[in-house]
C-alpha atoms as a PDB file:
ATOM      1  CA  UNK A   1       6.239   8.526 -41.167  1.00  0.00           C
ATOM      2  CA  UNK A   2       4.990   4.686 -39.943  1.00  0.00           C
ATOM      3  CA  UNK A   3       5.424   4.282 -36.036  1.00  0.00           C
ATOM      4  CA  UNK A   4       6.788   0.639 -35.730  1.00  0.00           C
ATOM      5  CA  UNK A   5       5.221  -1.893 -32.516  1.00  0.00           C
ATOM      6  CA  UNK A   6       6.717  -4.788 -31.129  1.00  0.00           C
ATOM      7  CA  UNK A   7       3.594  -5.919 -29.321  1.00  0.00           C
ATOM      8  CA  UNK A   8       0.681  -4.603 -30.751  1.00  0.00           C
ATOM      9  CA  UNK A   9      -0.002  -6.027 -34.202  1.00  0.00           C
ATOM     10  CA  UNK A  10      -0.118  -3.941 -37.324  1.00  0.00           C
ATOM     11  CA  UNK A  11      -3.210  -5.198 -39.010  1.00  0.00           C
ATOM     12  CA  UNK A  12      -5.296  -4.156 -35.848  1.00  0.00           C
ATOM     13  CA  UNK A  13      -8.407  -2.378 -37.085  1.00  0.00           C
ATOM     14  CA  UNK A  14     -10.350  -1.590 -33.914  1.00  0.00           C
ATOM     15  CA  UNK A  15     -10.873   2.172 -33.112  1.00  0.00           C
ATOM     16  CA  UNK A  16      -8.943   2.266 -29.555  1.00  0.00           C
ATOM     17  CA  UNK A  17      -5.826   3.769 -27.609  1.00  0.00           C
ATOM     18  CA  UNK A  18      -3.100   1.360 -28.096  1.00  0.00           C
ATOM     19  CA  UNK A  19       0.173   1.912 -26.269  1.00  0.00           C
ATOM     20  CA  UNK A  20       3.528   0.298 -25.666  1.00  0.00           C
ATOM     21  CA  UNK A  21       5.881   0.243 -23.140  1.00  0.00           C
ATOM     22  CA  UNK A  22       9.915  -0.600 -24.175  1.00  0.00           C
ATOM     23  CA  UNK A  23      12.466  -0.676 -20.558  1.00  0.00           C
ATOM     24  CA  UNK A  24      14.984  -1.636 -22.390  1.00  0.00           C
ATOM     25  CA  UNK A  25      16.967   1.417 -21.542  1.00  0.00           C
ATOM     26  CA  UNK A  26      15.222   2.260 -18.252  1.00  0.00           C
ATOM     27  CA  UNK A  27      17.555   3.004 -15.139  1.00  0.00           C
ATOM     28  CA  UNK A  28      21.257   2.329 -16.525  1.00  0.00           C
ATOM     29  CA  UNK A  29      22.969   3.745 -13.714  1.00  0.00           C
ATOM     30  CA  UNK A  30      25.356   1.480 -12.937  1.00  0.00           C
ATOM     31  CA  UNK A  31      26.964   2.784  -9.608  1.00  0.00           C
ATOM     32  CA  UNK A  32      24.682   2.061  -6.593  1.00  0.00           C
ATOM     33  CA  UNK A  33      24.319   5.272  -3.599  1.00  0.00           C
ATOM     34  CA  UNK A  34      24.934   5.022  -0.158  1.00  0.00           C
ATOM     35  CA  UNK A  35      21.755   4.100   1.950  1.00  0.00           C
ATOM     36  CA  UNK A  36      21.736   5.222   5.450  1.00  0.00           C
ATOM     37  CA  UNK A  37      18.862   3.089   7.588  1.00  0.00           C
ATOM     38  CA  UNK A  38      17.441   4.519  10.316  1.00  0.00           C
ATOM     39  CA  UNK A  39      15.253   2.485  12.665  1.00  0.00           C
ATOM     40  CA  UNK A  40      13.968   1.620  16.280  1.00  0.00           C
ATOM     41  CA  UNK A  41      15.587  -1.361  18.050  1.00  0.00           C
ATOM     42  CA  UNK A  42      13.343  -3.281  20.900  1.00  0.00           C
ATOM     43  CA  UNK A  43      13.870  -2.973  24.196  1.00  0.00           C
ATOM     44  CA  UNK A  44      15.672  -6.519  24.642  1.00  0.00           C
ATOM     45  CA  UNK A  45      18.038  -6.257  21.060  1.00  0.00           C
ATOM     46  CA  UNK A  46      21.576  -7.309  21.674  1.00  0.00           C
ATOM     47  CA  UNK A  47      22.891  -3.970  20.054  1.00  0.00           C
ATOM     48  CA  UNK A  48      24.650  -1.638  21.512  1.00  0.00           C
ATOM     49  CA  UNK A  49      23.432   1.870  21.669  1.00  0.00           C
ATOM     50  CA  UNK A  50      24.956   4.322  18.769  1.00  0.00           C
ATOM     51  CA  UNK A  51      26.473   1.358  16.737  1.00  0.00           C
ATOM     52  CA  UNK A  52      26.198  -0.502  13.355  1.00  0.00           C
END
């Protein structure tokens, strides 16, 4: 069974490790989480205190 390459050419003779990365069908998620951001403000910010 032959092992196809898009990148690395088949005629290649030389005696080394040859690999191949395809992310074509890395991280499909489609729906994004919720992100909850938790920080410091300065002293003089123009937030209040316990809001977004």
């Amino acid at each position: 069974m032959a092992i196809s390459f898009n990148s690395i050419p088949s005629d290649t003779r030389v005696p080394l490790f040859y690999a191949e990365m395809d992310n074509s069908a890395a991280n499909t998620a489609r729906d994004s989480g919720a992100s909850l951001l938790i920080g410091h403000a300065s002293n003089d910010a123009s937030i209040a205190v316990n809001s977004l």
